[in-house]
PDB file of N, CA and C in Angstrom:
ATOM      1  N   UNK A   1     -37.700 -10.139 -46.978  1.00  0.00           N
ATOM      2  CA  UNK A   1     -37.385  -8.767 -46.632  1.00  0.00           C
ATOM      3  C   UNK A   1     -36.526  -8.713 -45.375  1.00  0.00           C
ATOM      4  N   UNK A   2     -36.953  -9.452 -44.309  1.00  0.00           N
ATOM      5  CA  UNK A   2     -36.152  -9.767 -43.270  1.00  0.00           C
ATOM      6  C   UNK A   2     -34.630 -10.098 -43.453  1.00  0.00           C
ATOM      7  N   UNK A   3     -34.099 -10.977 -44.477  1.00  0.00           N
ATOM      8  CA  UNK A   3     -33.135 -11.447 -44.556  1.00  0.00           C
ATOM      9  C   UNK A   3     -31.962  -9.963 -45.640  1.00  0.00           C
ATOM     10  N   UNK A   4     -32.924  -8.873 -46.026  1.00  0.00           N
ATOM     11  CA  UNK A   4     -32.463  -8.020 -46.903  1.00  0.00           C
ATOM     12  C   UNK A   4     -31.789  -7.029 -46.069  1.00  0.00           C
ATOM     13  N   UNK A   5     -32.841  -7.070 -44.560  1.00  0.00           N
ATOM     14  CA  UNK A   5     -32.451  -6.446 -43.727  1.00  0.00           C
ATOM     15  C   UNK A   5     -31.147  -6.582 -43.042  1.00  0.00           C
ATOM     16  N   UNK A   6     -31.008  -7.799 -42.859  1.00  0.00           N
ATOM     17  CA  UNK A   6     -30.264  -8.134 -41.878  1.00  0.00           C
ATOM     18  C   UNK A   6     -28.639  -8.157 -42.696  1.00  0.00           C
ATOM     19  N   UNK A   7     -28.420  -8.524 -43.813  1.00  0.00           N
ATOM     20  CA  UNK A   7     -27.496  -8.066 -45.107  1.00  0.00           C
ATOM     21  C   UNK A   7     -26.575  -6.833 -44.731  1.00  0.00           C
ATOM     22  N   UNK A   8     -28.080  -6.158 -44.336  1.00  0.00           N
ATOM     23  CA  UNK A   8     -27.500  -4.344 -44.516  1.00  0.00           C
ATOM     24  C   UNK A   8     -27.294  -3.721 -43.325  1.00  0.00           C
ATOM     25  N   UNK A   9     -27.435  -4.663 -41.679  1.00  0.00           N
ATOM     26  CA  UNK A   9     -27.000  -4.063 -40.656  1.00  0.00           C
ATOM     27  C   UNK A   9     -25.332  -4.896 -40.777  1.00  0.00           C
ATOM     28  N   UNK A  10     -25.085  -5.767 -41.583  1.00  0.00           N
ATOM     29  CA  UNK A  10     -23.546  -6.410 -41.283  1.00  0.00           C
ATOM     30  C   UNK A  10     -22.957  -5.646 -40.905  1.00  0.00           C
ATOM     31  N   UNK A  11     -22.848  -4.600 -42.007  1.00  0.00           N
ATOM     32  CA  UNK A  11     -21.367  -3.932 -42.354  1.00  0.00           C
ATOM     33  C   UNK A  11     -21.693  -2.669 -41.055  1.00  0.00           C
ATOM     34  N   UNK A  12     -22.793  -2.268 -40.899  1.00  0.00           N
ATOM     35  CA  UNK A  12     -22.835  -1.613 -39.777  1.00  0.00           C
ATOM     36  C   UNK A  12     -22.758  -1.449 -38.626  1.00  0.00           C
ATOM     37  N   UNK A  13     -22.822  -2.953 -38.101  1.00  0.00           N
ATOM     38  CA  UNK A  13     -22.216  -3.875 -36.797  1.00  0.00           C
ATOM     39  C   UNK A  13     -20.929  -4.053 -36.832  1.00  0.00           C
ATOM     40  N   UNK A  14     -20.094  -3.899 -38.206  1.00  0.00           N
ATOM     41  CA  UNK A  14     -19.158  -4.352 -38.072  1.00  0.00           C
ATOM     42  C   UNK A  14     -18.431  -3.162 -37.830  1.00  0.00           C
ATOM     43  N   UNK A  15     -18.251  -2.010 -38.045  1.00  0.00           N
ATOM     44  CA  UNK A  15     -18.072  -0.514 -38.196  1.00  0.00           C
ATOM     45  C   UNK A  15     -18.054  -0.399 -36.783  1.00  0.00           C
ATOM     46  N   UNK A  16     -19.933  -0.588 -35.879  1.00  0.00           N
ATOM     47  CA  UNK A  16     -19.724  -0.131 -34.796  1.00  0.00           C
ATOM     48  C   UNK A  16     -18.915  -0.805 -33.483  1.00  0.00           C
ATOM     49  N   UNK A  17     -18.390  -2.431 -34.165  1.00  0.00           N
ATOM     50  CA  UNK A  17     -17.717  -3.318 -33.321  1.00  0.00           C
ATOM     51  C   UNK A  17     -15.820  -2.806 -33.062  1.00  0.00           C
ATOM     52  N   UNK A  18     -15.612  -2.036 -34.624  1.00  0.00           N
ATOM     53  CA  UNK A  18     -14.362  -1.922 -34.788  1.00  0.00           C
ATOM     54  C   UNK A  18     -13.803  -0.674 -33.985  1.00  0.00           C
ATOM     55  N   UNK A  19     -15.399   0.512 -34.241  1.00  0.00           N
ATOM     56  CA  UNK A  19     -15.029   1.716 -33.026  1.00  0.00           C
ATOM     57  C   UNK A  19     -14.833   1.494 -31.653  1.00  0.00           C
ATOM     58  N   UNK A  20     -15.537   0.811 -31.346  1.00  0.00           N
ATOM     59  CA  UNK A  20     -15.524   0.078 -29.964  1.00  0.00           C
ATOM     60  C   UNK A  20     -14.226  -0.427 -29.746  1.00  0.00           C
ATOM     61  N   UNK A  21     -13.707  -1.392 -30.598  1.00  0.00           N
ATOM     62  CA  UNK A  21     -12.195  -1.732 -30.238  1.00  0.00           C
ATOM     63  C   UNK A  21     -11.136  -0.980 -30.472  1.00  0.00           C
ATOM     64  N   UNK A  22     -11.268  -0.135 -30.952  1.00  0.00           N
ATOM     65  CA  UNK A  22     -10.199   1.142 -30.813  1.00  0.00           C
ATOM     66  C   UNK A  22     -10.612   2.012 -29.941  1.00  0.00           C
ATOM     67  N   UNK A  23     -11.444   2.128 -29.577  1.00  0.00           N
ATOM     68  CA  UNK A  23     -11.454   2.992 -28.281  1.00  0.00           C
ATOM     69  C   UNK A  23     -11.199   2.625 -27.429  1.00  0.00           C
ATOM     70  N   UNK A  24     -10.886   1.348 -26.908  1.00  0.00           N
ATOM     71  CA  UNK A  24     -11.020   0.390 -25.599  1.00  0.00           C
ATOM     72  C   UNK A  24      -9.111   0.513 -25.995  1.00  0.00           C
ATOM     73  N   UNK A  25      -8.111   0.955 -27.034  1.00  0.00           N
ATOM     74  CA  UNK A  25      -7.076   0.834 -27.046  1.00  0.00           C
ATOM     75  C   UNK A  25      -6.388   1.497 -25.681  1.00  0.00           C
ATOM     76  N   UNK A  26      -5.216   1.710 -25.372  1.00  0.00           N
ATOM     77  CA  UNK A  26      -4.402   1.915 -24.312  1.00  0.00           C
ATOM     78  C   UNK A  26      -2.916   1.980 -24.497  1.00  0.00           C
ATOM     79  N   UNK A  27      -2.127   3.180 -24.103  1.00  0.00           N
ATOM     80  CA  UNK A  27      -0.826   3.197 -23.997  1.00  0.00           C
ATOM     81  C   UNK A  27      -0.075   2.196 -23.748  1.00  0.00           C
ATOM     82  N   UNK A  28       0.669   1.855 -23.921  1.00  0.00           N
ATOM     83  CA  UNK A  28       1.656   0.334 -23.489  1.00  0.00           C
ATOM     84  C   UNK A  28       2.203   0.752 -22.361  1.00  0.00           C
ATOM     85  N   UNK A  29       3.126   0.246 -21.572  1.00  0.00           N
ATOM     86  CA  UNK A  29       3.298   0.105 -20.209  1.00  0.00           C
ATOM     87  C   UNK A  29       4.690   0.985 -20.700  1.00  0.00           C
ATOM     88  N   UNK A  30       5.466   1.556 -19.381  1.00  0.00           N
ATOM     89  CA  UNK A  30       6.020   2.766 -19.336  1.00  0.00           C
ATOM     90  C   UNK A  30       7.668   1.951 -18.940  1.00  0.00           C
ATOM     91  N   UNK A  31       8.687   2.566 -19.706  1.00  0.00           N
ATOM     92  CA  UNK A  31       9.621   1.404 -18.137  1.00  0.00           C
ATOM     93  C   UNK A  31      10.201   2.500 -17.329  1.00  0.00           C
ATOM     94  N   UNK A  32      10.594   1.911 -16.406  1.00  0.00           N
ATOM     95  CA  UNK A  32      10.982   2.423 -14.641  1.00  0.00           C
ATOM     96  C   UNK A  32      11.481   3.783 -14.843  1.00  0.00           C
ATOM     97  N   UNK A  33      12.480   3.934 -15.760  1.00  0.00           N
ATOM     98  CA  UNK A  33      13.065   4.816 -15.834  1.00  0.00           C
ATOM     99  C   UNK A  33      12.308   6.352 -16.046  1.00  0.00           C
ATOM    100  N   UNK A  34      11.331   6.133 -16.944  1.00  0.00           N
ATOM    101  CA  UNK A  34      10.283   7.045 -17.927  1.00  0.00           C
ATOM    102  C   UNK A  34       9.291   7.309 -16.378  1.00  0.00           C
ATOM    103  N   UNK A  35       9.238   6.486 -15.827  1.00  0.00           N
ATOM    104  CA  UNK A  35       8.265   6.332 -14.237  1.00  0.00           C
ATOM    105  C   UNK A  35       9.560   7.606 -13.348  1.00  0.00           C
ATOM    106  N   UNK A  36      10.532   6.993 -12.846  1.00  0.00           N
ATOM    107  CA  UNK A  36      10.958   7.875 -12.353  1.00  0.00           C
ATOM    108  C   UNK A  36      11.200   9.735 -12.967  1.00  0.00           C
ATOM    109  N   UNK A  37      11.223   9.659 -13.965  1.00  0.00           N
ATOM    110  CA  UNK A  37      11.433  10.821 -14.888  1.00  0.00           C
ATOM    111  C   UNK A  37      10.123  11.411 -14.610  1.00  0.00           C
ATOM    112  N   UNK A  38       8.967  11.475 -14.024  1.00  0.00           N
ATOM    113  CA  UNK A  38       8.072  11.842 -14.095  1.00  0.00           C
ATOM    114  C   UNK A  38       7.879  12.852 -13.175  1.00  0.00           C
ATOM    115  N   UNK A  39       7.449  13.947 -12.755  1.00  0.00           N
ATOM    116  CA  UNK A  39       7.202  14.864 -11.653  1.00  0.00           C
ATOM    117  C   UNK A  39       6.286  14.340 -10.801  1.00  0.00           C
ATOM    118  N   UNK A  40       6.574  14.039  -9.629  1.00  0.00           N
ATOM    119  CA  UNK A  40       5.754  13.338  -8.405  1.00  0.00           C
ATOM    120  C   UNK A  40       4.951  14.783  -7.767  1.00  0.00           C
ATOM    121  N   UNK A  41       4.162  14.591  -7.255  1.00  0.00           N
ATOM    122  CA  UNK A  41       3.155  15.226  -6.901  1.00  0.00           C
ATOM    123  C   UNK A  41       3.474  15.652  -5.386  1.00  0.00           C
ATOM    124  N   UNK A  42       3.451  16.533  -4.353  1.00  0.00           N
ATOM    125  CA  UNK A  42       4.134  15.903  -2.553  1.00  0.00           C
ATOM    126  C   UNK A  42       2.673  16.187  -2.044  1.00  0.00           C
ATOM    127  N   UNK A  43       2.968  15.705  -1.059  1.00  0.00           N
ATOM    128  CA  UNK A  43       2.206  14.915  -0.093  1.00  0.00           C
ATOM    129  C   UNK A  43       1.686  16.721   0.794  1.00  0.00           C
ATOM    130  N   UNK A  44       0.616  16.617   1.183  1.00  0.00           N
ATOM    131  CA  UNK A  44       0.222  17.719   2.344  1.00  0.00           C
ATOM    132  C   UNK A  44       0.918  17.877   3.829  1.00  0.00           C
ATOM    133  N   UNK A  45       0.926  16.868   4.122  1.00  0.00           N
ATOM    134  CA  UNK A  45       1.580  16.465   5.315  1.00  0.00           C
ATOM    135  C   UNK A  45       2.263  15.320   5.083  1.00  0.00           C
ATOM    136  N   UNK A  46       3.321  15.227   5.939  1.00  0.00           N
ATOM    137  CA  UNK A  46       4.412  13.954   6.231  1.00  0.00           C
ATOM    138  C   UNK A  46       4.061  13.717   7.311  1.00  0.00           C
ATOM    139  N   UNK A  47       3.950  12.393   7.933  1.00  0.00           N
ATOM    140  CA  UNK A  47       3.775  11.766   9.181  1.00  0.00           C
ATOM    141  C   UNK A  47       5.023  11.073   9.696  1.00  0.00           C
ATOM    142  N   UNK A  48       5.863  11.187  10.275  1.00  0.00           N
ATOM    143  CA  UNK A  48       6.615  10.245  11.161  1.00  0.00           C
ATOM    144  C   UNK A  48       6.771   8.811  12.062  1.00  0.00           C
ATOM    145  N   UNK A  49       6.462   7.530  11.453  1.00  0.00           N
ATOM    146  CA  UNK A  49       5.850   6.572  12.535  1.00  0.00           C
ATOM    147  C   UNK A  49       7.595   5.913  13.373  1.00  0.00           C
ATOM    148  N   UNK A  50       8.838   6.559  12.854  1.00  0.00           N
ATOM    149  CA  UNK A  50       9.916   5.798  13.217  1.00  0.00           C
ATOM    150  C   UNK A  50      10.405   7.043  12.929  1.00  0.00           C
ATOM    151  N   UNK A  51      11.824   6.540  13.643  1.00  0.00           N
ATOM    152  CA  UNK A  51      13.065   7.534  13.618  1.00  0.00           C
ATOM    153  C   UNK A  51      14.293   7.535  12.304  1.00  0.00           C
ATOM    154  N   UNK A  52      14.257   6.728  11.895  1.00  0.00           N
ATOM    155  CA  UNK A  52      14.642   6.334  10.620  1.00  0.00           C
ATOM    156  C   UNK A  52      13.902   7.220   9.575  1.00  0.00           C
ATOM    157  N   UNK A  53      14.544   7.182   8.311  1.00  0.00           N
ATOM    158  CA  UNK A  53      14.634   8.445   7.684  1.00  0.00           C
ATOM    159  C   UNK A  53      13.129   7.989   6.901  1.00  0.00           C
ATOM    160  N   UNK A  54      13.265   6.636   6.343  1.00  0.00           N
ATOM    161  CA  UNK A  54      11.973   5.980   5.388  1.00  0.00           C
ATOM    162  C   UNK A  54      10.666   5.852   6.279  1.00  0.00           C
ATOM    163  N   UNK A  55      10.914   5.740   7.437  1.00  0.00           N
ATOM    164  CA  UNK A  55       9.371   5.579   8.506  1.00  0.00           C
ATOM    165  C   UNK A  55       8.510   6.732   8.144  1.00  0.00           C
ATOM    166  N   UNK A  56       7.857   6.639   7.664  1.00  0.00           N
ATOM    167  CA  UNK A  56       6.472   8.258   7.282  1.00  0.00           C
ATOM    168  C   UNK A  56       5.869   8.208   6.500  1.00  0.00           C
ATOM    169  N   UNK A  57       4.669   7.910   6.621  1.00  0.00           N
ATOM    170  CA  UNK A  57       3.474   8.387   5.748  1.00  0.00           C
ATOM    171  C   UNK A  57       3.444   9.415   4.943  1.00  0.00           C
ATOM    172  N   UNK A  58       2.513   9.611   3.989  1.00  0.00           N
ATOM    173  CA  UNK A  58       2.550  11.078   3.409  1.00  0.00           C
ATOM    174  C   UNK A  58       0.680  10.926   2.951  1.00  0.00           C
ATOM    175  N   UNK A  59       0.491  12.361   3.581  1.00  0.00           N
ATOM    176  CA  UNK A  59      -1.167  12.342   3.440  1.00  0.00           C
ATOM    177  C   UNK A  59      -1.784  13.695   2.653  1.00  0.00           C
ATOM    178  N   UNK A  60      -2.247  13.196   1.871  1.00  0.00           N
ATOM    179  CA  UNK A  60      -3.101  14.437   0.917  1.00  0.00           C
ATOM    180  C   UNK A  60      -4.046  14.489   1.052  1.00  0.00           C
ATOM    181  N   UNK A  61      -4.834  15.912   1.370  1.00  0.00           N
ATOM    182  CA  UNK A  61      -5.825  15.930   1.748  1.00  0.00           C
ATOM    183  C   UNK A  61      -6.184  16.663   0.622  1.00  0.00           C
ATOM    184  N   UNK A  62      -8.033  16.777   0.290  1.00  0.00           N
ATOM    185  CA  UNK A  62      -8.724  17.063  -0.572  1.00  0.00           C
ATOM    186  C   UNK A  62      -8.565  18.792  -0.571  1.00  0.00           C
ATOM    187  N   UNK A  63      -8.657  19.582  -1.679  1.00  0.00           N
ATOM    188  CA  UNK A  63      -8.708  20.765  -2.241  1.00  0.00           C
ATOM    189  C   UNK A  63      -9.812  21.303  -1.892  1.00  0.00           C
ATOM    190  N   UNK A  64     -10.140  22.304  -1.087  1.00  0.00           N
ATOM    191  CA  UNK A  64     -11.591  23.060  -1.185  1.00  0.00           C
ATOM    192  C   UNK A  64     -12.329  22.497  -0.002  1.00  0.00           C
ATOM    193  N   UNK A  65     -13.726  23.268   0.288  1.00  0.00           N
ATOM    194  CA  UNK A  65     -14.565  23.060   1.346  1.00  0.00           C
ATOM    195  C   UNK A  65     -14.843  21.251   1.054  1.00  0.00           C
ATOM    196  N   UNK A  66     -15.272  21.126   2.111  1.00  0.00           N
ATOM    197  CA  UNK A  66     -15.975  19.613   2.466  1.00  0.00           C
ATOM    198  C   UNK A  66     -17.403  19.812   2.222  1.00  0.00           C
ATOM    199  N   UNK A  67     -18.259  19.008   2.467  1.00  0.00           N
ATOM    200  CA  UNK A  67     -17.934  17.670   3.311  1.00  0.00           C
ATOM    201  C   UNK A  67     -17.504  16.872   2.536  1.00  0.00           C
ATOM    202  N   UNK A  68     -16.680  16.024   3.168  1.00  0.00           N
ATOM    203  CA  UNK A  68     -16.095  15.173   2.162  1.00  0.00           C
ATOM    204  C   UNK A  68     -16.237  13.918   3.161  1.00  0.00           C
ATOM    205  N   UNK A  69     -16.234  12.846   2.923  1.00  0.00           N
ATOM    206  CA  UNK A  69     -16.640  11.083   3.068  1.00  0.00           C
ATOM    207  C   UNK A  69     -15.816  10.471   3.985  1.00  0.00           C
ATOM    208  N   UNK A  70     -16.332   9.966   4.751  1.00  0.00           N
ATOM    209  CA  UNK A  70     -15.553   9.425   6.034  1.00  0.00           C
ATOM    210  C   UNK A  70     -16.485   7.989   5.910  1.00  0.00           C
ATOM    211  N   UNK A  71     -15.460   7.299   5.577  1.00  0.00           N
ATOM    212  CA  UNK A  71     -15.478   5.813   6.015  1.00  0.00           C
ATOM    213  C   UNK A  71     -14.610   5.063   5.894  1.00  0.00           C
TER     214      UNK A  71
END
């Protein structure tokens, strides 16, 4: 009976192995161009660490009341 059992979870292991690997699927990688084409998000603040145009941080801060996590 044991072995009648085990017959009849195959195909059902195999079902739940195959959902599993299609869900774990993923978009393929993007190229540069399709990356730049994309709408960038800006920054809250710009920081300045140089006089030069590229020297600056850009810092986003969180939406809405705090507290929010400091470490």
């Amino acid at each position: 009976m044991a072995a009648g059992k085990e017959c009849e979870m195959k195909p059902v292991l195999g079902l739940v192995l195959a959902a599993t690997v299609a869900g774990c699927a993923h978009a393929g990688p993007i190229s540069y161009s399709d990356l730049l084409g994309r709408e960038r998000p800006h920054a809250d603040v710009r920081i300045a660490y140089g006089a030069l145009p590229l020297q600056y941080g850009e810092l986003w801060l969180p939406k809405g009341k705090g507290p929010y996590p400091w470490w």
